[in-house]
PDB file of N, CA and C in Angstrom:
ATOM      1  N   UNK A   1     141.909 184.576 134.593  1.00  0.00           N
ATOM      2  CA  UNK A   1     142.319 185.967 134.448  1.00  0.00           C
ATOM      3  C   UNK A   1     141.275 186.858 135.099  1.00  0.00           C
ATOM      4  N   UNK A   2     141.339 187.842 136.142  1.00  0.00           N
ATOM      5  CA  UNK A   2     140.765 188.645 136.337  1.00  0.00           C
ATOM      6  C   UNK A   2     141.646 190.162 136.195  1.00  0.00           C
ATOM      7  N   UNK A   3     140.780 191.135 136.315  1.00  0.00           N
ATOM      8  CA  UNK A   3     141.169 192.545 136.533  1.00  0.00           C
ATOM      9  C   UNK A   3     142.009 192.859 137.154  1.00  0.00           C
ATOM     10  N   UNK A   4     143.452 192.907 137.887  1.00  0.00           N
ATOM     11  CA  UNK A   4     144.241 193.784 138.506  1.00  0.00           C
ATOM     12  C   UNK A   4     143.873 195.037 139.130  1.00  0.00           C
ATOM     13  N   UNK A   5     143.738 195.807 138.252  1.00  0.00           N
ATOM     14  CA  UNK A   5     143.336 197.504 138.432  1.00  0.00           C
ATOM     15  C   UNK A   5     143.536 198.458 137.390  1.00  0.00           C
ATOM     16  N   UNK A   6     142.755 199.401 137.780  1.00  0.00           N
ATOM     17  CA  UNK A   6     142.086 200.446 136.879  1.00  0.00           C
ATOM     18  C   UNK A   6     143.175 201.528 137.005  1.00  0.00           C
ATOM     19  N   UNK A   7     143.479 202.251 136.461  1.00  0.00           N
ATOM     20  CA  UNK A   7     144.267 203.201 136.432  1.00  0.00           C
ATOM     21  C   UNK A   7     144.446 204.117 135.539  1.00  0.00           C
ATOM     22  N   UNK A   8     144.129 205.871 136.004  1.00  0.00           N
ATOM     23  CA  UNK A   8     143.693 206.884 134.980  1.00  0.00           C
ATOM     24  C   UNK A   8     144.862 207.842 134.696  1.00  0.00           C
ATOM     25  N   UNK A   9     145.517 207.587 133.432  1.00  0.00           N
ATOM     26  CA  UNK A   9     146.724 208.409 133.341  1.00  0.00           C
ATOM     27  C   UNK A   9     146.409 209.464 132.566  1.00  0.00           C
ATOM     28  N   UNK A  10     147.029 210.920 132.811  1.00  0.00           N
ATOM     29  CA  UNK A  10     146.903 212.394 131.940  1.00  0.00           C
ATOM     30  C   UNK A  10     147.916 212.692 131.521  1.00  0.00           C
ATOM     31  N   UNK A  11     147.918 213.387 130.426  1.00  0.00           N
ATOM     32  CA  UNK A  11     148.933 213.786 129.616  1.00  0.00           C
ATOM     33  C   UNK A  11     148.523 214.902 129.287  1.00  0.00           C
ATOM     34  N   UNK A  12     149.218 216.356 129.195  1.00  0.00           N
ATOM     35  CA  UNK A  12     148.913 217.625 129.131  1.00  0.00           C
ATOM     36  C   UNK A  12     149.154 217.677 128.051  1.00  0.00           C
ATOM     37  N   UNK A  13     147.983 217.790 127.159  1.00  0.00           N
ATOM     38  CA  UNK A  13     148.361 218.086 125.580  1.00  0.00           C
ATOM     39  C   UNK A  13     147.643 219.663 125.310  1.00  0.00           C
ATOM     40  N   UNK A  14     148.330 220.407 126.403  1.00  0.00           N
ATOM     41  CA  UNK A  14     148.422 221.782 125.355  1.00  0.00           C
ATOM     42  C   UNK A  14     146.819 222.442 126.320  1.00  0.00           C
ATOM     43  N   UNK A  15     146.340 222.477 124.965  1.00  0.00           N
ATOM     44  CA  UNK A  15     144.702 223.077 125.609  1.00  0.00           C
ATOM     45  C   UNK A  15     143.737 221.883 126.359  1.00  0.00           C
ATOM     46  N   UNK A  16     143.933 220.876 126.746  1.00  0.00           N
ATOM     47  CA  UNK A  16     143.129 220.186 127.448  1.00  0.00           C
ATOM     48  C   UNK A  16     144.447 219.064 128.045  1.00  0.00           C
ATOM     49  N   UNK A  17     143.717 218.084 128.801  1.00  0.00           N
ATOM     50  CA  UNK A  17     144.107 217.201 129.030  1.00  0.00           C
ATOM     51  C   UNK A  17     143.694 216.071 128.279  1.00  0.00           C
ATOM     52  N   UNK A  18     145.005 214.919 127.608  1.00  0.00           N
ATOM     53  CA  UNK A  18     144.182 213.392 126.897  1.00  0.00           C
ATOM     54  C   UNK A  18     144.236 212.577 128.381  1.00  0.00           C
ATOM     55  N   UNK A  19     142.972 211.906 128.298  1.00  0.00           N
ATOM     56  CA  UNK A  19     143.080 210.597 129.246  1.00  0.00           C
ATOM     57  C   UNK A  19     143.141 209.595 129.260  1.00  0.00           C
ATOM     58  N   UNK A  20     143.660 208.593 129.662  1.00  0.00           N
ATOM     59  CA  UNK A  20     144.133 207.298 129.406  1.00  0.00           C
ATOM     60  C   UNK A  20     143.617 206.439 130.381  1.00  0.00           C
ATOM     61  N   UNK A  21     143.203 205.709 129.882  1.00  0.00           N
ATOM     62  CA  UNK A  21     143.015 204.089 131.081  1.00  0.00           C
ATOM     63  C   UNK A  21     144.054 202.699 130.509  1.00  0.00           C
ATOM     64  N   UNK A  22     144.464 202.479 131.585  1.00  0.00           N
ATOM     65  CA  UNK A  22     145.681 201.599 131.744  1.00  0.00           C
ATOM     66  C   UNK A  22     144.904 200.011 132.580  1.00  0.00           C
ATOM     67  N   UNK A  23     144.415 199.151 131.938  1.00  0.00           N
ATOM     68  CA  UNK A  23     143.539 198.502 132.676  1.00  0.00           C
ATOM     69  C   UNK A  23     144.733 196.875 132.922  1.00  0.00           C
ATOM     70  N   UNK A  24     144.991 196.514 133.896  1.00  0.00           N
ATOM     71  CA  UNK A  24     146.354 195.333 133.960  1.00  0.00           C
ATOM     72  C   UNK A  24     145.647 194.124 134.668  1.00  0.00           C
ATOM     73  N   UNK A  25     145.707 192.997 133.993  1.00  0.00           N
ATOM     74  CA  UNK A  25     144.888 191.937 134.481  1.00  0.00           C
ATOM     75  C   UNK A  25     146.139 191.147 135.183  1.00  0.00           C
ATOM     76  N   UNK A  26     145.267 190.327 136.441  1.00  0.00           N
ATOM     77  CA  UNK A  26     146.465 189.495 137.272  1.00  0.00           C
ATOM     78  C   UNK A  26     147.677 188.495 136.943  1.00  0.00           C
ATOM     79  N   UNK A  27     146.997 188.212 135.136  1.00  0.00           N
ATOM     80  CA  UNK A  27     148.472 186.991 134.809  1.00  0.00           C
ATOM     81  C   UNK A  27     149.542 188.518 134.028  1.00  0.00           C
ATOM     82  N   UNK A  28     149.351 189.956 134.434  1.00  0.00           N
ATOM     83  CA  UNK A  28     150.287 190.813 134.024  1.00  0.00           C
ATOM     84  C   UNK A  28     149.787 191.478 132.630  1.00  0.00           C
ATOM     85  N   UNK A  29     148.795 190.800 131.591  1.00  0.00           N
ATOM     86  CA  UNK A  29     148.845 191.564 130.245  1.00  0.00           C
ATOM     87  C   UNK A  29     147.879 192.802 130.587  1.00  0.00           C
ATOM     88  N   UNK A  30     148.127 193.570 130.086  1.00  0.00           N
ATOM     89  CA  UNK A  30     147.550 195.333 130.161  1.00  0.00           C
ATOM     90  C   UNK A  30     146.766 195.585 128.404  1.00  0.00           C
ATOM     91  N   UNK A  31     146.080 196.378 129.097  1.00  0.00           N
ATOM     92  CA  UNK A  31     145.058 196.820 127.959  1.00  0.00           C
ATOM     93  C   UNK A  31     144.955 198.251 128.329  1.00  0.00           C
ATOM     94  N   UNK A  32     144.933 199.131 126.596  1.00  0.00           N
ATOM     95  CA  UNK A  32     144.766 200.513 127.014  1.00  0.00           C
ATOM     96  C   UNK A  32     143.843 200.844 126.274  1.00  0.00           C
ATOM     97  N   UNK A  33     142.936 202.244 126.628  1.00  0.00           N
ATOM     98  CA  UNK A  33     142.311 202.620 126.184  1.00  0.00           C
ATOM     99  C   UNK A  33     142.037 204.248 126.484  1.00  0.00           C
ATOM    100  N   UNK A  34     141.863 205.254 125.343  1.00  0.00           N
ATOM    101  CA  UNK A  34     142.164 206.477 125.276  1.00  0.00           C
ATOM    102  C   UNK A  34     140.678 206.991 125.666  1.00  0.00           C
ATOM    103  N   UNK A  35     140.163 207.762 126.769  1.00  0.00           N
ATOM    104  CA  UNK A  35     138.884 207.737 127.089  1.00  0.00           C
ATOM    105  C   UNK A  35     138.874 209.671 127.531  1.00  0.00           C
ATOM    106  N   UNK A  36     139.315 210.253 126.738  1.00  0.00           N
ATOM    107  CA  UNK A  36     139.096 211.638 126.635  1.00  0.00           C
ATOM    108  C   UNK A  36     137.663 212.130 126.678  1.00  0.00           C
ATOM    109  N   UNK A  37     137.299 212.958 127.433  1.00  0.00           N
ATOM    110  CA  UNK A  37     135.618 213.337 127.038  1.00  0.00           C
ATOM    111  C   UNK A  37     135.886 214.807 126.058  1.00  0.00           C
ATOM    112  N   UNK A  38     135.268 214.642 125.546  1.00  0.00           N
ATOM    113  CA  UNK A  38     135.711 215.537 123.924  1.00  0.00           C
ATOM    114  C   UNK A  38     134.478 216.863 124.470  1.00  0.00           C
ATOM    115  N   UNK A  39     133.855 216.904 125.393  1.00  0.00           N
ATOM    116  CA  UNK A  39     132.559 217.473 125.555  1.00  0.00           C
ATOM    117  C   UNK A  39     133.606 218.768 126.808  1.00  0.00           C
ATOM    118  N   UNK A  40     134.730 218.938 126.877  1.00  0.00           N
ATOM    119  CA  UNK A  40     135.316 219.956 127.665  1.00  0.00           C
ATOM    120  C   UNK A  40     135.310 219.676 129.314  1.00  0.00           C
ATOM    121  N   UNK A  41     135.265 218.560 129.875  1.00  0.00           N
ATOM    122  CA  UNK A  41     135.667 218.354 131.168  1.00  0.00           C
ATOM    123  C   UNK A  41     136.437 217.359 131.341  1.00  0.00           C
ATOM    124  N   UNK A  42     137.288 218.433 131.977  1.00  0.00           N
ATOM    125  CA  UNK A  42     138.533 217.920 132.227  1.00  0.00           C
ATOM    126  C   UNK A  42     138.996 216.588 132.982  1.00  0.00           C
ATOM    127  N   UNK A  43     138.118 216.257 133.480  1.00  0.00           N
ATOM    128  CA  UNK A  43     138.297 214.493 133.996  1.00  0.00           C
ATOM    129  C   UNK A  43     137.644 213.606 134.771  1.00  0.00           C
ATOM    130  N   UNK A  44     135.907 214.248 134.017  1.00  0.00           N
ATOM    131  CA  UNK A  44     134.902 213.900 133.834  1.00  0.00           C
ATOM    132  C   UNK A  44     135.106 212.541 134.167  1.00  0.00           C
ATOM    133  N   UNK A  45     135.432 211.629 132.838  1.00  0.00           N
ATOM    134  CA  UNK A  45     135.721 210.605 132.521  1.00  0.00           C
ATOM    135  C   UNK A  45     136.067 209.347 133.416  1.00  0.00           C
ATOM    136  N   UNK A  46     137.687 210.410 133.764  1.00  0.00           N
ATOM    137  CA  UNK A  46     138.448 209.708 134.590  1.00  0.00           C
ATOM    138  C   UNK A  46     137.993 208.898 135.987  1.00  0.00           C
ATOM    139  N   UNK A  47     136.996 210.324 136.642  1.00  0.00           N
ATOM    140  CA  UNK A  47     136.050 210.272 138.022  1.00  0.00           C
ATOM    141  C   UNK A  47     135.203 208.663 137.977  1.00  0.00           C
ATOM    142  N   UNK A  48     134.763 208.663 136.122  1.00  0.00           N
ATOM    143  CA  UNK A  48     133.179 207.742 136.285  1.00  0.00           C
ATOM    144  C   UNK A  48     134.254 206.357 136.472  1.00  0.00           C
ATOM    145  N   UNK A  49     135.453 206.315 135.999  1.00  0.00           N
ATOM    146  CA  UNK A  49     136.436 204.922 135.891  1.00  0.00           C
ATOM    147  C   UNK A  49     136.509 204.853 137.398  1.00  0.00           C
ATOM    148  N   UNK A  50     137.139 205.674 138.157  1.00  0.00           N
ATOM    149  CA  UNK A  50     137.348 206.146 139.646  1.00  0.00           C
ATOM    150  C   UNK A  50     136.218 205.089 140.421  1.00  0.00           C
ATOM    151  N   UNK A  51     134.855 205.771 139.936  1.00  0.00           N
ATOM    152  CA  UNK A  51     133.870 205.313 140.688  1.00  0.00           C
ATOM    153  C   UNK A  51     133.450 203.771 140.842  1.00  0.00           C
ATOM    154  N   UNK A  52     133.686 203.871 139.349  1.00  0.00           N
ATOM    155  CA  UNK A  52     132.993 202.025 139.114  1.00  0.00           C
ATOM    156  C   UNK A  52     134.454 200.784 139.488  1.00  0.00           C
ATOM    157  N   UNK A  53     135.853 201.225 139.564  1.00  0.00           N
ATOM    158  CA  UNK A  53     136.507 200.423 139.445  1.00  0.00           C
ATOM    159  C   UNK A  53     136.593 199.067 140.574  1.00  0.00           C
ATOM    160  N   UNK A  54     135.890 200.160 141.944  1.00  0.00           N
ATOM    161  CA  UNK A  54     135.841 198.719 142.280  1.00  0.00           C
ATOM    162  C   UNK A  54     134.716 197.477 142.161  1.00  0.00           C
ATOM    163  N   UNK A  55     134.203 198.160 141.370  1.00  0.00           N
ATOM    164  CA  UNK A  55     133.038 196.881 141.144  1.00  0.00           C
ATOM    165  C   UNK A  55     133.404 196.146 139.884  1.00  0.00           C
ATOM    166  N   UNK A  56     135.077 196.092 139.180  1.00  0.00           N
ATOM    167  CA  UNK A  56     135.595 195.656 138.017  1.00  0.00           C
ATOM    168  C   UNK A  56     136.578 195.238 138.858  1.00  0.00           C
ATOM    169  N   UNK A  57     137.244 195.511 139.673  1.00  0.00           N
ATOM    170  CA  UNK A  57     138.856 194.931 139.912  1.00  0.00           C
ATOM    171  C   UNK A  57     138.415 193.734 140.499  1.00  0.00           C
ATOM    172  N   UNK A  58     139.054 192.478 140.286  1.00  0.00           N
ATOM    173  CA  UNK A  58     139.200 191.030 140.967  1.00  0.00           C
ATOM    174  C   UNK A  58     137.696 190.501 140.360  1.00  0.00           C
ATOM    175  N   UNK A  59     137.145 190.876 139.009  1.00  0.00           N
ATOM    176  CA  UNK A  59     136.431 189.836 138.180  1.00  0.00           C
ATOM    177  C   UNK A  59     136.973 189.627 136.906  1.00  0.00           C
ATOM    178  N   UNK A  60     136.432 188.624 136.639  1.00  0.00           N
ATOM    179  CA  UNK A  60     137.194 187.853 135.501  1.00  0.00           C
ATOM    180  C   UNK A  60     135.652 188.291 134.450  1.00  0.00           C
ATOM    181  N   UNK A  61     136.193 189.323 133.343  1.00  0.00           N
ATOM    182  CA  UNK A  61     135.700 189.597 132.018  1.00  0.00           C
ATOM    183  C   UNK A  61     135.461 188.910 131.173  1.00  0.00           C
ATOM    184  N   UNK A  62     136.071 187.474 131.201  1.00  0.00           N
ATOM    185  CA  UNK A  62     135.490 186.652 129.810  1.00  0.00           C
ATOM    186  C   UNK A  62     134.136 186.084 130.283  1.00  0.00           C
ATOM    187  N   UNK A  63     133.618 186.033 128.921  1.00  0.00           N
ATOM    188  CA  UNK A  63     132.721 185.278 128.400  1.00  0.00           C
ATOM    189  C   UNK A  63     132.421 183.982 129.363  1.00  0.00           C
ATOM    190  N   UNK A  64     131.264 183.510 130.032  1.00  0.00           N
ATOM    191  CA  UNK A  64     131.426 182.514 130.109  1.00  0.00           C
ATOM    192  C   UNK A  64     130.010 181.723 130.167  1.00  0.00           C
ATOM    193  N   UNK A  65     129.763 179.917 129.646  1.00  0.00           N
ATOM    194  CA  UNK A  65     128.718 179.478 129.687  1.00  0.00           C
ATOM    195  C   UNK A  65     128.789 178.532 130.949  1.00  0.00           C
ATOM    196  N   UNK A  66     127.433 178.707 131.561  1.00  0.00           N
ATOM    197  CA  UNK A  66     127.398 177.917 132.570  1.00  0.00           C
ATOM    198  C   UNK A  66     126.031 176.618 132.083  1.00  0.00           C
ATOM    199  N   UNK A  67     126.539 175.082 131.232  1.00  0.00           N
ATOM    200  CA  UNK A  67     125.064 174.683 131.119  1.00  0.00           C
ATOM    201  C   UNK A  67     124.748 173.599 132.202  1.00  0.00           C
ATOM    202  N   UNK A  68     123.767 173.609 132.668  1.00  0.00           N
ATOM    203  CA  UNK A  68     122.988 172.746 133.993  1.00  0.00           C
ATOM    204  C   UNK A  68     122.204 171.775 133.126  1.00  0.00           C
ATOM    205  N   UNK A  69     122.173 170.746 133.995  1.00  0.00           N
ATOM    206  CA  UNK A  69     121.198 169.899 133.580  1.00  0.00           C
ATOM    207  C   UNK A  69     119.879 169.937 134.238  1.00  0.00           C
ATOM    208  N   UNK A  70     118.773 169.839 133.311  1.00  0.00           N
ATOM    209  CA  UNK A  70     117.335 170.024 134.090  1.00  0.00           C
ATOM    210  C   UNK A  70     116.960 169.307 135.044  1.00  0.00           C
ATOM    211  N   UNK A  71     117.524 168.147 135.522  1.00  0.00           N
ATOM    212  CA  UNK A  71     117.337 166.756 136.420  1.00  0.00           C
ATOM    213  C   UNK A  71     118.221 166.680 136.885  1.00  0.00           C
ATOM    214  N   UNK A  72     119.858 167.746 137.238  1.00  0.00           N
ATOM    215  CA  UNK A  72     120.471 166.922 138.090  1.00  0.00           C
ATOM    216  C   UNK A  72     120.275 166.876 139.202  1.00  0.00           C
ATOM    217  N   UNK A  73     120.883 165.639 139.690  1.00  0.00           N
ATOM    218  CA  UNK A  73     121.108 164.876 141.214  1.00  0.00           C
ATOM    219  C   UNK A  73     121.404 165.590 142.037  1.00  0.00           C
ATOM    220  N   UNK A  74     122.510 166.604 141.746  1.00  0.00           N
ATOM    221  CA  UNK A  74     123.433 166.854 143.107  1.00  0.00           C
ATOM    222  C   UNK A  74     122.669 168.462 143.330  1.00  0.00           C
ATOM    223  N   UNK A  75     122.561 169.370 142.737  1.00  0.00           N
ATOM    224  CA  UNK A  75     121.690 170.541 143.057  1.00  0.00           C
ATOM    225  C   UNK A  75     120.847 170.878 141.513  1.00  0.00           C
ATOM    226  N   UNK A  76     119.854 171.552 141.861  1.00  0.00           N
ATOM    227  CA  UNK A  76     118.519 172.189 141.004  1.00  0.00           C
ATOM    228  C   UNK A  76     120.136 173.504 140.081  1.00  0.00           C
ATOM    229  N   UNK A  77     118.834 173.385 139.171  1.00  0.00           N
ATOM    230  CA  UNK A  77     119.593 174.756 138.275  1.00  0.00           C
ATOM    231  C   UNK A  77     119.406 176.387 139.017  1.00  0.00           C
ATOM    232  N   UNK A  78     118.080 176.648 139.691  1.00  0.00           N
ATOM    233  CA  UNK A  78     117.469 177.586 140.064  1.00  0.00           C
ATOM    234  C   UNK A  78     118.807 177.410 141.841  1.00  0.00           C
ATOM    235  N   UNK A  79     119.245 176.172 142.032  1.00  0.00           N
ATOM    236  CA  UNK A  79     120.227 176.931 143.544  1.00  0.00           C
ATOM    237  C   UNK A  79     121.705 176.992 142.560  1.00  0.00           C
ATOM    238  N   UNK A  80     121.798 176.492 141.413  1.00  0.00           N
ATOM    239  CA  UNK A  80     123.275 176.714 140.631  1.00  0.00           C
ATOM    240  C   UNK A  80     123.240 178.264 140.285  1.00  0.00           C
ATOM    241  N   UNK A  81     122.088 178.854 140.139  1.00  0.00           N
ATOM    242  CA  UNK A  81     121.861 180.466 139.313  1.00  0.00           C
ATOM    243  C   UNK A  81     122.150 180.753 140.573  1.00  0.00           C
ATOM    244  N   UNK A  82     121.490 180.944 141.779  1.00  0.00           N
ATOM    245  CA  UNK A  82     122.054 181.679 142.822  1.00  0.00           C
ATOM    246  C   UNK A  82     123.301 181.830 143.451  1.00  0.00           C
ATOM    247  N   UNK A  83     123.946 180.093 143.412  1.00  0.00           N
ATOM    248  CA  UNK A  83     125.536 180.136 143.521  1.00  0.00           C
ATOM    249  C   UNK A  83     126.069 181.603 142.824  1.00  0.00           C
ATOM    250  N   UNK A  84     126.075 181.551 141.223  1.00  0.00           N
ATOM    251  CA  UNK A  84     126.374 182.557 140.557  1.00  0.00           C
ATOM    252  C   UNK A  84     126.460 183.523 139.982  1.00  0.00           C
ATOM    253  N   UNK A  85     125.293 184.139 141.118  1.00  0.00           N
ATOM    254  CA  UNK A  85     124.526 185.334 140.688  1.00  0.00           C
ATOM    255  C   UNK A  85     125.622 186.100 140.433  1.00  0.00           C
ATOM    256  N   UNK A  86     126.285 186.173 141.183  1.00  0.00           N
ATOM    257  CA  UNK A  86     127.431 187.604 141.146  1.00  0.00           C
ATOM    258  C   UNK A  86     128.833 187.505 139.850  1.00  0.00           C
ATOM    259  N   UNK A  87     128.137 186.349 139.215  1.00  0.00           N
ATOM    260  CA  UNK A  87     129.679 185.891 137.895  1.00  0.00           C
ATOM    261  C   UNK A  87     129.250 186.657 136.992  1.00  0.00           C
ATOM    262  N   UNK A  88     130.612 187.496 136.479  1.00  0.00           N
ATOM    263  CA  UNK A  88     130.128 188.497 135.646  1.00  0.00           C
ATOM    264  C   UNK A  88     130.112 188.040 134.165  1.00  0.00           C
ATOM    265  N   UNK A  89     129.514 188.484 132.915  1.00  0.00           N
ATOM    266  CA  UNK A  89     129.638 188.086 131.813  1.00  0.00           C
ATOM    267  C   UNK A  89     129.348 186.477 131.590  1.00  0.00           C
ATOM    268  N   UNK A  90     128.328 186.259 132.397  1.00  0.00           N
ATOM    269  CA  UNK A  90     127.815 184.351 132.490  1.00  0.00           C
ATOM    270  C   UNK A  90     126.717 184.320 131.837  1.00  0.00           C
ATOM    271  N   UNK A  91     126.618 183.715 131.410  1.00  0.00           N
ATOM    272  CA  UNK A  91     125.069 183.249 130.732  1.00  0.00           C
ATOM    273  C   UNK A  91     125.359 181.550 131.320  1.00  0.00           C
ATOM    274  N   UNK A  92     124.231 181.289 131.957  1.00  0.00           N
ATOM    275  CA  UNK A  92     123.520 180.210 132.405  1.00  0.00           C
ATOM    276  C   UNK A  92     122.102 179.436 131.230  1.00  0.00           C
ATOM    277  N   UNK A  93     122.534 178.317 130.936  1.00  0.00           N
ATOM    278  CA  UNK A  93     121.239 177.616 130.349  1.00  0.00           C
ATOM    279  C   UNK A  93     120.982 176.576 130.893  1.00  0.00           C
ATOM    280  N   UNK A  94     119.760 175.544 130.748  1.00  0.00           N
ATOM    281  CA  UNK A  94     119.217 174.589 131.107  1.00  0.00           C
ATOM    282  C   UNK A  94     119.639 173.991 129.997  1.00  0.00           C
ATOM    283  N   UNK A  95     119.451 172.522 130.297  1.00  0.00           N
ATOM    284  CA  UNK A  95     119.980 171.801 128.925  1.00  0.00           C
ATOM    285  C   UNK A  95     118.638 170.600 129.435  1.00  0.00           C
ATOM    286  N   UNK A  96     117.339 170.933 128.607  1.00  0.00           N
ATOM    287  CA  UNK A  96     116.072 170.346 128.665  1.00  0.00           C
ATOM    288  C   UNK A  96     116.286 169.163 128.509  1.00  0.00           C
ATOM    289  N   UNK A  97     115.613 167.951 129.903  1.00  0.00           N
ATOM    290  CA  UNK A  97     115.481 166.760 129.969  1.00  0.00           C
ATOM    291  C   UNK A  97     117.214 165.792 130.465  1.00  0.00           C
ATOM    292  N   UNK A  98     118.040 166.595 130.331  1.00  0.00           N
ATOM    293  CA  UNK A  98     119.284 166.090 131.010  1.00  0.00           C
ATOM    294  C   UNK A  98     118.967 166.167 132.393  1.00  0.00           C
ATOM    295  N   UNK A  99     120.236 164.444 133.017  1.00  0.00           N
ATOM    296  CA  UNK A  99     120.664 164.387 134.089  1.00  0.00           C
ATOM    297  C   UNK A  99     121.642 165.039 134.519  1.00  0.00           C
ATOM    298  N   UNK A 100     122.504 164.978 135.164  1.00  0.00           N
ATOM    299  CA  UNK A 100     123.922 165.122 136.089  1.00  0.00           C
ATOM    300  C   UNK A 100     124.782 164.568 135.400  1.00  0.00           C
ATOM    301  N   UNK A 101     125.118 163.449 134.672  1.00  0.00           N
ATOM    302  CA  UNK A 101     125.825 163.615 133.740  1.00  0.00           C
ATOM    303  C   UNK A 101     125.712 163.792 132.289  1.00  0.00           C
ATOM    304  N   UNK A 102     124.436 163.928 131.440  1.00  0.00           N
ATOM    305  CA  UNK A 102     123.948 164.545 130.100  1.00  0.00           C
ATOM    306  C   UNK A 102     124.051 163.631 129.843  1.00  0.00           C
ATOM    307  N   UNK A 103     123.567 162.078 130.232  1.00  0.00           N
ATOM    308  CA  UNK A 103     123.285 161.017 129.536  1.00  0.00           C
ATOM    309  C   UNK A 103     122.384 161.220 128.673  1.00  0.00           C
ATOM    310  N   UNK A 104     122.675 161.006 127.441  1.00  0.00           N
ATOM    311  CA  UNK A 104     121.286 161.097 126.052  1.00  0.00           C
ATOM    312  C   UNK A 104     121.322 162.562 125.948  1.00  0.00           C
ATOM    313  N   UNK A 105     121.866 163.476 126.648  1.00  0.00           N
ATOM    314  CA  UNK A 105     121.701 164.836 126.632  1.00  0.00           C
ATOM    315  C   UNK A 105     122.946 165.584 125.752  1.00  0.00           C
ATOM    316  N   UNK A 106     123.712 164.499 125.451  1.00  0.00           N
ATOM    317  CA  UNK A 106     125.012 165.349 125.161  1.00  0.00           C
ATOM    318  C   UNK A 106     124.758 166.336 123.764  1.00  0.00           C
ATOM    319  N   UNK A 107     123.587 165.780 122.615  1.00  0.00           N
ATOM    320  CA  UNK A 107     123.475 166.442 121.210  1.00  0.00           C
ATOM    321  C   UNK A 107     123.396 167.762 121.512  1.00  0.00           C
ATOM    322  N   UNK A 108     122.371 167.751 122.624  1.00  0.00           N
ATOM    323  CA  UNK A 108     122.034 169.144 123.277  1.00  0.00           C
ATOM    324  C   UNK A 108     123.032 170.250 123.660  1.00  0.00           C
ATOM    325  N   UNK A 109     123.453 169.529 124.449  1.00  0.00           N
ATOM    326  CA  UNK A 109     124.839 169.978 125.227  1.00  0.00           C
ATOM    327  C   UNK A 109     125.868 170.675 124.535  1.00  0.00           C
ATOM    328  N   UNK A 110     125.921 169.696 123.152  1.00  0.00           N
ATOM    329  CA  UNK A 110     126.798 170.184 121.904  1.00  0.00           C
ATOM    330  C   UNK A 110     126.309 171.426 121.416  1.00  0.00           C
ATOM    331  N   UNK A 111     125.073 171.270 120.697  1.00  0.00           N
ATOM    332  CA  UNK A 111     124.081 172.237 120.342  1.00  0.00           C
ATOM    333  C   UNK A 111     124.390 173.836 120.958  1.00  0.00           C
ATOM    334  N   UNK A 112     124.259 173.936 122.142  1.00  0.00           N
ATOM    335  CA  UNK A 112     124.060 174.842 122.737  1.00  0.00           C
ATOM    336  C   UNK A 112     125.391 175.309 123.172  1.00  0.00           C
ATOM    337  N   UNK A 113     126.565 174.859 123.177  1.00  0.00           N
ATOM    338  CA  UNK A 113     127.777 175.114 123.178  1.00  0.00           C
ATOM    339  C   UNK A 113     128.207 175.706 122.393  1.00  0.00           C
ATOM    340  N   UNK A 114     128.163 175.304 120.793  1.00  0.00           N
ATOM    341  CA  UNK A 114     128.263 175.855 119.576  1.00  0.00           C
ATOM    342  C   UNK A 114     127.775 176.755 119.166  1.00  0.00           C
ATOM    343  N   UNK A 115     126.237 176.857 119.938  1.00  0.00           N
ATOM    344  CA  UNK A 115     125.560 178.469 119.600  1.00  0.00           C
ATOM    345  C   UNK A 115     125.916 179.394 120.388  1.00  0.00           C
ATOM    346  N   UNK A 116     126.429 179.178 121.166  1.00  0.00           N
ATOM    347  CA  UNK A 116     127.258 180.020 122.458  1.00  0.00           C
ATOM    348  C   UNK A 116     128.735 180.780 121.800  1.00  0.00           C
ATOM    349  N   UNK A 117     129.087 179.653 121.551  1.00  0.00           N
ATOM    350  CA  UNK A 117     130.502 180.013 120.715  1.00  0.00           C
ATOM    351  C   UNK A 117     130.606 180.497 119.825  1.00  0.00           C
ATOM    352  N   UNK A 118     129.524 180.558 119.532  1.00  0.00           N
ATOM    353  CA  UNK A 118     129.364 181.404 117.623  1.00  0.00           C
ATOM    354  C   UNK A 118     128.803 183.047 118.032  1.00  0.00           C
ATOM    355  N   UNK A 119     127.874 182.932 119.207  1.00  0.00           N
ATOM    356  CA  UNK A 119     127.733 184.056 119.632  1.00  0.00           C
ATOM    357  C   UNK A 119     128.790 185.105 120.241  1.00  0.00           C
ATOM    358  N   UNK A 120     129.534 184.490 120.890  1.00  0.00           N
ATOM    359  CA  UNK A 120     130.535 184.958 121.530  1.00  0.00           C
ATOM    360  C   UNK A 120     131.535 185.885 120.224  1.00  0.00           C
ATOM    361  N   UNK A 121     132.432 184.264 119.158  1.00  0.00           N
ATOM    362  CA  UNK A 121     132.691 184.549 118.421  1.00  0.00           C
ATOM    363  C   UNK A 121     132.123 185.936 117.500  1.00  0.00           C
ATOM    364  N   UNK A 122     131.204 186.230 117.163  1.00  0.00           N
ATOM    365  CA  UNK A 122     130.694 187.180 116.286  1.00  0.00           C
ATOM    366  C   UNK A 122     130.912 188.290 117.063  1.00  0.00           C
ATOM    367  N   UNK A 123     130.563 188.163 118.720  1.00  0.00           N
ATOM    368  CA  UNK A 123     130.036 189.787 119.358  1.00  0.00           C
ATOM    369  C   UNK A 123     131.605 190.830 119.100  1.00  0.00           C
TER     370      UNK A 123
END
């Protein structure tokens, strides 16, 4: 799932304008959110959505863990972080003393999955 697009809808309610963000991700589900600036400008708001959207449209918002092994074979953790510098909402860990495939490493592996997930879960 990533972002679709941003989109700032107004509705003339009288003495101001309400503003709306209409945010539609690519498998189609939409999310709204009422983002009025209560501080008297008129679409203040709307402009800062305007500005940033394209640095939100075509990334994917979830949560995600990336864990490396400290010894693998096929690339270092430090060229896997650079692969993914640009993944948004990633947290990257080392998983201390694992290979490439987490032989003997898996308790770890578990470990740190579960604290991930619980973090996630709670936020």
């Amino acid at each position: 799932m990533k972002v679709a697009s941003l989109e700032t809808l107004f509705c003339d309610a009288g003495w101001r304008p309400w503003i709306f963000l209409k945010a539609t991700a690519d498998d189609g589900s939409v999310g709204w959110a009422e983002i009025t600036d209560s501080h008297g400008s008129p679409r203040g708001l709307a402009g800062i959505v305007e500005d940033l959207a394209p640095l939100v449209v075509g990334r994917d918002p979830r949560p995600k863990l990336l864990a490396l092994a400290e010894h693998d074979e096929i690339r270092s953790p430090e060229e896997i972080r650079q692969c993914v510098r640009g993944w948004t909402n990633t947290t990257v860990e080392v998983v201390p003393g694992a290979s490439h495939f987490f032989v003997g490493a898996t308790d770890r592996l578990v470990a740190l999955t579960v604290e991930y997930v619980g973090r996630v879960v709670a936020a």
